[in-house]
PDB file of N, CA and C in Angstrom:
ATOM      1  N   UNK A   1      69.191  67.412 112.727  1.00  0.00           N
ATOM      2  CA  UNK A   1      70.171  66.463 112.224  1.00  0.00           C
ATOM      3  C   UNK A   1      69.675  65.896 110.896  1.00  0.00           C
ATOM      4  N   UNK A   2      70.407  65.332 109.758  1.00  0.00           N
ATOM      5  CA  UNK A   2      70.628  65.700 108.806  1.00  0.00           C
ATOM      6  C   UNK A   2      70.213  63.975 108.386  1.00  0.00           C
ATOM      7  N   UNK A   3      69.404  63.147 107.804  1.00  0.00           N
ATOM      8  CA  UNK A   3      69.456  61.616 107.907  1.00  0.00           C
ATOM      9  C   UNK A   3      70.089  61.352 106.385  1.00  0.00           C
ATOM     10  N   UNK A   4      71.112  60.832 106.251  1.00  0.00           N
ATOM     11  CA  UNK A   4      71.782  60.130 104.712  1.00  0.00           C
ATOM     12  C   UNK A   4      71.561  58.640 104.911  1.00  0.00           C
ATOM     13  N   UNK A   5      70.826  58.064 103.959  1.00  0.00           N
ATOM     14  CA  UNK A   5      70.924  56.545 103.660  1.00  0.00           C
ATOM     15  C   UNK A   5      71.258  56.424 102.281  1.00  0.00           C
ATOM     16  N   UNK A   6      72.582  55.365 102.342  1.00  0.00           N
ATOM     17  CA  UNK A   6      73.421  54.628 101.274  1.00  0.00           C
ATOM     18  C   UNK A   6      72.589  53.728 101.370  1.00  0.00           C
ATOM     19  N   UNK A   7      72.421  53.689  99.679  1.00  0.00           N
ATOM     20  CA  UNK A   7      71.108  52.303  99.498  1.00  0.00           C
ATOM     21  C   UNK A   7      72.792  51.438  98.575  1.00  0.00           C
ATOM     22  N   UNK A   8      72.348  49.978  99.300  1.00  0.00           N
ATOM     23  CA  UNK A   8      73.288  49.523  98.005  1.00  0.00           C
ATOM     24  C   UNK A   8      73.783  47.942  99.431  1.00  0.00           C
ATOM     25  N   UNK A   9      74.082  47.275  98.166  1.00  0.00           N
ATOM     26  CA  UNK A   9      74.123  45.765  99.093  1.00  0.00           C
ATOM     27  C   UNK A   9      75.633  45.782  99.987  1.00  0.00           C
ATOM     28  N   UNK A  10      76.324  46.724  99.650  1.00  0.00           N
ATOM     29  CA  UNK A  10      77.881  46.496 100.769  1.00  0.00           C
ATOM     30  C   UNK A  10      79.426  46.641  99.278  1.00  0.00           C
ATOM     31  N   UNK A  11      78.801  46.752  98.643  1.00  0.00           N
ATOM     32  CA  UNK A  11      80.266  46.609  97.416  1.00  0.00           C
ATOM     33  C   UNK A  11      80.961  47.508  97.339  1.00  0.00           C
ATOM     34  N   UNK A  12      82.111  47.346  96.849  1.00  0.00           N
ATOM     35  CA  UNK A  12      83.307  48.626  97.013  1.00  0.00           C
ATOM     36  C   UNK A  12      82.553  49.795  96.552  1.00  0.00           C
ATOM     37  N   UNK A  13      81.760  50.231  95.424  1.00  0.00           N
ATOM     38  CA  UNK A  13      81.558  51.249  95.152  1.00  0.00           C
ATOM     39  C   UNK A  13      80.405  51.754  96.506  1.00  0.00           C
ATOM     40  N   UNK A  14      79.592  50.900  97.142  1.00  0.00           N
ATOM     41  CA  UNK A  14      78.724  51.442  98.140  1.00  0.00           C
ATOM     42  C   UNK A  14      79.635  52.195  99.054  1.00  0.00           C
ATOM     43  N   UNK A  15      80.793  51.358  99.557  1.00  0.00           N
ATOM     44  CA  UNK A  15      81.485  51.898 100.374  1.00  0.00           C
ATOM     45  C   UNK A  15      81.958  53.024 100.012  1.00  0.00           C
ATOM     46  N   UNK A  16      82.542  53.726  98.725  1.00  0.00           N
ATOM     47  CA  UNK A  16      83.470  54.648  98.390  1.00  0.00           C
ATOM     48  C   UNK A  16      82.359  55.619  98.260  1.00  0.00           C
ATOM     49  N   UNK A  17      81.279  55.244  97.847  1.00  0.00           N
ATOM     50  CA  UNK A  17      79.878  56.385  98.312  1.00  0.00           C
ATOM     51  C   UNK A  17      79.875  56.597  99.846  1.00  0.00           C
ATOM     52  N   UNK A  18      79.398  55.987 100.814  1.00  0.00           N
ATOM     53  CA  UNK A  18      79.606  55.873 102.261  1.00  0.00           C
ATOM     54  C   UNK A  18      80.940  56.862 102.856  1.00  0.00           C
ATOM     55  N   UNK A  19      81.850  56.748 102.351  1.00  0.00           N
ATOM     56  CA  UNK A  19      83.565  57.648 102.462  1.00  0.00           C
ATOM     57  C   UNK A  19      83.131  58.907 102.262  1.00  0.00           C
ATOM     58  N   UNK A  20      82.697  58.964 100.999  1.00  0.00           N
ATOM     59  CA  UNK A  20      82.179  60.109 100.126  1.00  0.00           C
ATOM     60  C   UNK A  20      81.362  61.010 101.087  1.00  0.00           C
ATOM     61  N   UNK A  21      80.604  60.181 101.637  1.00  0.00           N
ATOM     62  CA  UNK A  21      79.353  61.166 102.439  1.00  0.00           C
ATOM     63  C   UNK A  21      79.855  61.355 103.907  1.00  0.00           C
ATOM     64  N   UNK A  22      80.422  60.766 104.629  1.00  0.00           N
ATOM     65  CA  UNK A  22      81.447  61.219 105.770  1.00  0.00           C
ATOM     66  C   UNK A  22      82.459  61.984 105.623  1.00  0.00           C
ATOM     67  N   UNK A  23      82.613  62.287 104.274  1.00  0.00           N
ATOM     68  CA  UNK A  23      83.920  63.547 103.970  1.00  0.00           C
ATOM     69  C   UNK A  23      82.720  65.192 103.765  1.00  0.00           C
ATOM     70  N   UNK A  24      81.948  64.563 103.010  1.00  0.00           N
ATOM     71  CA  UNK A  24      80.776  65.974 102.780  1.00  0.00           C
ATOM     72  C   UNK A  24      80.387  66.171 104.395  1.00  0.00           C
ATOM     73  N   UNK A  25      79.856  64.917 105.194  1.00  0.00           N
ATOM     74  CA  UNK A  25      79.597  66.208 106.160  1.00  0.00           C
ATOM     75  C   UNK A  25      80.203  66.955 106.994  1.00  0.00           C
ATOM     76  N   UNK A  26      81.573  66.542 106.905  1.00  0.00           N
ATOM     77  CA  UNK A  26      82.574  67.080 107.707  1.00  0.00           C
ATOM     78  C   UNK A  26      82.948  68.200 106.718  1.00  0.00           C
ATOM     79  N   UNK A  27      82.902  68.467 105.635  1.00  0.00           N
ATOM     80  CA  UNK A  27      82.692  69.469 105.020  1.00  0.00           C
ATOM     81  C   UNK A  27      81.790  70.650 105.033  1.00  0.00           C
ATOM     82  N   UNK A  28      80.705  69.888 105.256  1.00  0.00           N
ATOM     83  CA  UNK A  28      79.705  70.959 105.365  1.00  0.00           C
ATOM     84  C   UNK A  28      78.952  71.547 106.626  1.00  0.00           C
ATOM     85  N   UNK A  29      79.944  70.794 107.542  1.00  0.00           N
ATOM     86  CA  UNK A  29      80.099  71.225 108.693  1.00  0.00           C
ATOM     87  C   UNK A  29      78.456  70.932 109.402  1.00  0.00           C
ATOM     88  N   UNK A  30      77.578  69.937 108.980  1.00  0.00           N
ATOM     89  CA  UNK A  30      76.563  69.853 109.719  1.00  0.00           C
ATOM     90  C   UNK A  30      76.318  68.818 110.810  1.00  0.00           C
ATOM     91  N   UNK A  31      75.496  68.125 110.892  1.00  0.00           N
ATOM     92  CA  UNK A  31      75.356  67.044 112.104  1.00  0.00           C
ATOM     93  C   UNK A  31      74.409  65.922 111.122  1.00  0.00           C
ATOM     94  N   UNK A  32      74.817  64.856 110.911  1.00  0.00           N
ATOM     95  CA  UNK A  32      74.069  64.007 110.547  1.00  0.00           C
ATOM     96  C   UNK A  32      74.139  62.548 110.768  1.00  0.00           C
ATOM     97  N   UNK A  33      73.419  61.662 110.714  1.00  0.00           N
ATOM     98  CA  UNK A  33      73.160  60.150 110.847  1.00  0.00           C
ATOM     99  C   UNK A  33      73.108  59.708 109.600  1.00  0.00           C
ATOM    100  N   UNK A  34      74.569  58.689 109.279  1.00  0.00           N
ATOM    101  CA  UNK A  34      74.367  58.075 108.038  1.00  0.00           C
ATOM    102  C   UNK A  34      74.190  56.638 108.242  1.00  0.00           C
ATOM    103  N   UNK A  35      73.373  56.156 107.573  1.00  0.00           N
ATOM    104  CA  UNK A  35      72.747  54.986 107.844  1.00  0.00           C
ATOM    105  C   UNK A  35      73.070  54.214 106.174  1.00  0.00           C
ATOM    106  N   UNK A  36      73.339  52.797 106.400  1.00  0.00           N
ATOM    107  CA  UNK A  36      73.659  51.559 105.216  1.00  0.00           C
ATOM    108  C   UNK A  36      72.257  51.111 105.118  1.00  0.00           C
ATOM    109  N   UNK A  37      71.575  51.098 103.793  1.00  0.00           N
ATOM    110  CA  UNK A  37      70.298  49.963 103.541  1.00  0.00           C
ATOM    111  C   UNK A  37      70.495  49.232 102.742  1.00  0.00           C
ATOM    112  N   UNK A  38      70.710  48.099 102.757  1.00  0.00           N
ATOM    113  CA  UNK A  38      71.215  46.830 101.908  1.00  0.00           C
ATOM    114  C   UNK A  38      70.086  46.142 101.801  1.00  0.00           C
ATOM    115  N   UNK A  39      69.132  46.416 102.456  1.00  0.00           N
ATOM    116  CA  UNK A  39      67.629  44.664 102.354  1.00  0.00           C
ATOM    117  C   UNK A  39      66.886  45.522 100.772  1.00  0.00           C
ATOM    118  N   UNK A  40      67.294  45.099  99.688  1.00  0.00           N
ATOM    119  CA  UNK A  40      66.728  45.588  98.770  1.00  0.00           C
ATOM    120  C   UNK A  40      65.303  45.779  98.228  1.00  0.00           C
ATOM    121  N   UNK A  41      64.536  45.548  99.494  1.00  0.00           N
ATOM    122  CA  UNK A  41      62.633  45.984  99.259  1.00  0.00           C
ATOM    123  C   UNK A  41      62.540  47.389  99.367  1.00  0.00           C
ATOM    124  N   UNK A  42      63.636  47.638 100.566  1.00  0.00           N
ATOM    125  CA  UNK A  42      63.929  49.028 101.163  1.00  0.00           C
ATOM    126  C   UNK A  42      64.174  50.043  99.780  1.00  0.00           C
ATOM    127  N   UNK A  43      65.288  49.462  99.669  1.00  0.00           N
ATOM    128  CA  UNK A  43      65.999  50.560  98.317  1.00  0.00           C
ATOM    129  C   UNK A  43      64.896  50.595  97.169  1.00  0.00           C
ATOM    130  N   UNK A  44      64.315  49.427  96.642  1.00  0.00           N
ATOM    131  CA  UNK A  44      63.162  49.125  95.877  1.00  0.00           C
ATOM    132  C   UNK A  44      62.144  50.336  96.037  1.00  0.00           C
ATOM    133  N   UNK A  45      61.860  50.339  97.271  1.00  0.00           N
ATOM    134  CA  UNK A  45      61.020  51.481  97.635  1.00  0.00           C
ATOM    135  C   UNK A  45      60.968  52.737  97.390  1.00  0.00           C
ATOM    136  N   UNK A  46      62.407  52.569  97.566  1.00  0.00           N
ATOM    137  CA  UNK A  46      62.806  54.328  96.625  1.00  0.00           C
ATOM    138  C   UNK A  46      62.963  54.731  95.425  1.00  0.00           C
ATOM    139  N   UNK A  47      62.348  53.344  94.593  1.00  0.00           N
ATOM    140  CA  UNK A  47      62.680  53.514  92.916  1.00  0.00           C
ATOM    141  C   UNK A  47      63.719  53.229  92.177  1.00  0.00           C
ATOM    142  N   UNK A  48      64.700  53.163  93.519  1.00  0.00           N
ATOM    143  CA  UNK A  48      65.799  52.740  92.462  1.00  0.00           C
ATOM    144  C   UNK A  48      66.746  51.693  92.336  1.00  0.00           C
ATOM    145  N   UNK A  49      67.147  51.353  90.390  1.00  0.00           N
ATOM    146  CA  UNK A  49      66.799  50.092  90.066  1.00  0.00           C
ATOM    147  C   UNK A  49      68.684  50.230  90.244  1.00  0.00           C
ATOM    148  N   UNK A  50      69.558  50.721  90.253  1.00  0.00           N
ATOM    149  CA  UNK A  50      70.820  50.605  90.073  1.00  0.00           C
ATOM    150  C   UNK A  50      71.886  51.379  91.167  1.00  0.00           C
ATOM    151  N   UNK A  51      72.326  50.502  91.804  1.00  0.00           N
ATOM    152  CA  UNK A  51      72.712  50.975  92.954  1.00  0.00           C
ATOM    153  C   UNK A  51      74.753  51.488  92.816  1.00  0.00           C
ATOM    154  N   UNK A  52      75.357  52.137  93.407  1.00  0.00           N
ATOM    155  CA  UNK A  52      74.832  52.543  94.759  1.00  0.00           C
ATOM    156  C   UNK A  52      73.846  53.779  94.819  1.00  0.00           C
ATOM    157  N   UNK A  53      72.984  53.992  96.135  1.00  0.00           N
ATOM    158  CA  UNK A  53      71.917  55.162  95.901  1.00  0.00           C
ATOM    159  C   UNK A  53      72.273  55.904  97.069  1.00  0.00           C
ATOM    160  N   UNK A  54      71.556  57.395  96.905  1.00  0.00           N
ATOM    161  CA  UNK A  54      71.865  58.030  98.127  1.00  0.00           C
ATOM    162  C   UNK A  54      70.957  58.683  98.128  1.00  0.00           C
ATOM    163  N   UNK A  55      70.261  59.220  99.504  1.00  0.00           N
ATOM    164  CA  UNK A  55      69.086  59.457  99.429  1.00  0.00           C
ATOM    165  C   UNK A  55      69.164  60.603 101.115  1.00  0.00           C
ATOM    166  N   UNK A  56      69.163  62.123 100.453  1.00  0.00           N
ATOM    167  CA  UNK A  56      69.167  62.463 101.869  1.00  0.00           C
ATOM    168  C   UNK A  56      67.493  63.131 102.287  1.00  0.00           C
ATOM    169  N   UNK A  57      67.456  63.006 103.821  1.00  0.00           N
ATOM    170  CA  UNK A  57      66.190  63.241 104.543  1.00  0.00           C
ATOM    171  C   UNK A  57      64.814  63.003 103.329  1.00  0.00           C
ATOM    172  N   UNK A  58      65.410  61.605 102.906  1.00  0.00           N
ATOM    173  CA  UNK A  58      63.645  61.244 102.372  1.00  0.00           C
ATOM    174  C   UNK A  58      63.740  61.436 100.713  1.00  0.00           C
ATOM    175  N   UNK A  59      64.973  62.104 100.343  1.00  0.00           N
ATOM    176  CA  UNK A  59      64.671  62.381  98.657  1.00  0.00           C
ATOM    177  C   UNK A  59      66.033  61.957  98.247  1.00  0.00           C
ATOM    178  N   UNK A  60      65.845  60.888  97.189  1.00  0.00           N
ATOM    179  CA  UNK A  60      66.823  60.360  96.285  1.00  0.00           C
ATOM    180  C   UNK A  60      67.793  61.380  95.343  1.00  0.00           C
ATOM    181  N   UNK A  61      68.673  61.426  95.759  1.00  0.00           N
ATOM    182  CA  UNK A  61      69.659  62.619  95.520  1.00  0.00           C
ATOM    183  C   UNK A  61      70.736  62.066  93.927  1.00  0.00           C
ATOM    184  N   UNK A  62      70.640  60.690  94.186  1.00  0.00           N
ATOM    185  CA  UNK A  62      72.045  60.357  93.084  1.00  0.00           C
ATOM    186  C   UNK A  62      71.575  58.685  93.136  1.00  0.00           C
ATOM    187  N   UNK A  63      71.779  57.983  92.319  1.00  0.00           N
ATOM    188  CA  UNK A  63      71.768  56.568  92.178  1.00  0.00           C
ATOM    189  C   UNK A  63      72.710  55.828  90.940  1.00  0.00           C
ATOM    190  N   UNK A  64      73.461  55.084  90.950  1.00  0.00           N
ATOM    191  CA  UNK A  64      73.902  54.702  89.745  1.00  0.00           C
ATOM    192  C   UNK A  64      75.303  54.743  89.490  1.00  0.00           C
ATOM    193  N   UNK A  65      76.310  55.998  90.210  1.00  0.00           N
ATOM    194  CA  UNK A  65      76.982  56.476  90.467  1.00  0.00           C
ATOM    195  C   UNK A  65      77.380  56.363  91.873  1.00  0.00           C
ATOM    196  N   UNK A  66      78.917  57.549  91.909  1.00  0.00           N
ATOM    197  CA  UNK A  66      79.261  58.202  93.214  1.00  0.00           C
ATOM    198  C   UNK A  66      79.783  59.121  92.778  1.00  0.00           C
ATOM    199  N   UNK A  67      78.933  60.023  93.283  1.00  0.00           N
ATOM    200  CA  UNK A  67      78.687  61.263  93.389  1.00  0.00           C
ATOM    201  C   UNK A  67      80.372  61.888  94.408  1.00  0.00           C
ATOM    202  N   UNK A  68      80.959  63.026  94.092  1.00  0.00           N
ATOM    203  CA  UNK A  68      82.208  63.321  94.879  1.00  0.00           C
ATOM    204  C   UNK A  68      81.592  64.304  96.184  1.00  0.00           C
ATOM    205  N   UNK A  69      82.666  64.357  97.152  1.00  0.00           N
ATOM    206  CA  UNK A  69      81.983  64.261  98.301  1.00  0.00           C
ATOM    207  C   UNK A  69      81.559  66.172  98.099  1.00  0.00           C
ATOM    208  N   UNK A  70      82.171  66.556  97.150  1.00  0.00           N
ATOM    209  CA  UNK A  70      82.048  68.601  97.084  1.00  0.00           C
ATOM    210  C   UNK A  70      80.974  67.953  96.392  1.00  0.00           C
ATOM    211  N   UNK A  71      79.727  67.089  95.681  1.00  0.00           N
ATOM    212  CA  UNK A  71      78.651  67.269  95.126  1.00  0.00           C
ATOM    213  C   UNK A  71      77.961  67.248  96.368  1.00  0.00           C
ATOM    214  N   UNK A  72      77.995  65.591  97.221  1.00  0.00           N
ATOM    215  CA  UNK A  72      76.900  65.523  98.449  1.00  0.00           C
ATOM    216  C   UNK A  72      77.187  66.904  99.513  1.00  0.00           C
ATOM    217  N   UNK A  73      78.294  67.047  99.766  1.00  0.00           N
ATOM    218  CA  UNK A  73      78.537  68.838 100.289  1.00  0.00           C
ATOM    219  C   UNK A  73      77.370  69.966 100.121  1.00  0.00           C
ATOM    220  N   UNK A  74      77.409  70.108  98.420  1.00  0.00           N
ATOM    221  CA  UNK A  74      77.071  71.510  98.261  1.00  0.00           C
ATOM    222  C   UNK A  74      75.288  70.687  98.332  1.00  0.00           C
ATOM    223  N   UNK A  75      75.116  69.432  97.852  1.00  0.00           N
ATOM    224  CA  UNK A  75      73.541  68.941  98.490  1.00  0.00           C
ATOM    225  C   UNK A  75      72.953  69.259 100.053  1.00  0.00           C
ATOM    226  N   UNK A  76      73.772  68.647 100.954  1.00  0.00           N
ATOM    227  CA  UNK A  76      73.704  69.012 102.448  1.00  0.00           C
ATOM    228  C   UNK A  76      73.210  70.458 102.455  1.00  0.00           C
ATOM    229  N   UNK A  77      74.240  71.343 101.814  1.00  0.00           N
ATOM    230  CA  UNK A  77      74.185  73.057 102.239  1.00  0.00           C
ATOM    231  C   UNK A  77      73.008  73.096 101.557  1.00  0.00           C
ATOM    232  N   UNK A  78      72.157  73.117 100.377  1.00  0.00           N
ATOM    233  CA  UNK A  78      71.059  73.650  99.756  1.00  0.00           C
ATOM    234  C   UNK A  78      69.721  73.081 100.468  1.00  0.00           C
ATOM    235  N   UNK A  79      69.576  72.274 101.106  1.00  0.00           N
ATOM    236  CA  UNK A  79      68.541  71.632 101.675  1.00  0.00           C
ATOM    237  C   UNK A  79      68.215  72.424 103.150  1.00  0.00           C
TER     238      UNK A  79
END
């Protein structure tokens, strides 16, 4: 199973990232746990300074942006 964490405090764009990544994995047809991190030591941790972030199984994939859900898609499939 597949772990996605949305780094980002809860704001419309976190959410429309969050949408974004429940449309990719139903796209990409895998199994995964997407998880919200809002306590910003967390996200801090991952380097990054401008949110929303996305970060799958451990590696920061996109930050700054939202990414469309055929980008986090074809991410899922290459990993």
């Amino acid at each position: 199973m597949r772990k996605i964490e949305v780094l980002g405090p809860g704001c419309n764009n976190c959410q429309r990232l969050e949408a974004n990544a429940r449309a990719a994995v139903a796209m990409a047809g895998v199994e995964a746990e997407i998880i919200k991190v809002t306590d910003y030591g967390q996200i801090m941790g991952y380097g990054v300074m401008s949110t929303p972030g996305l970060v799958i199984d451990g590696k920061v994939v996109s930050y700054g942006r939202i990414p469309s859900a055929g980008d986090i898609a074809a991410w899922l499939s290459e990993a």
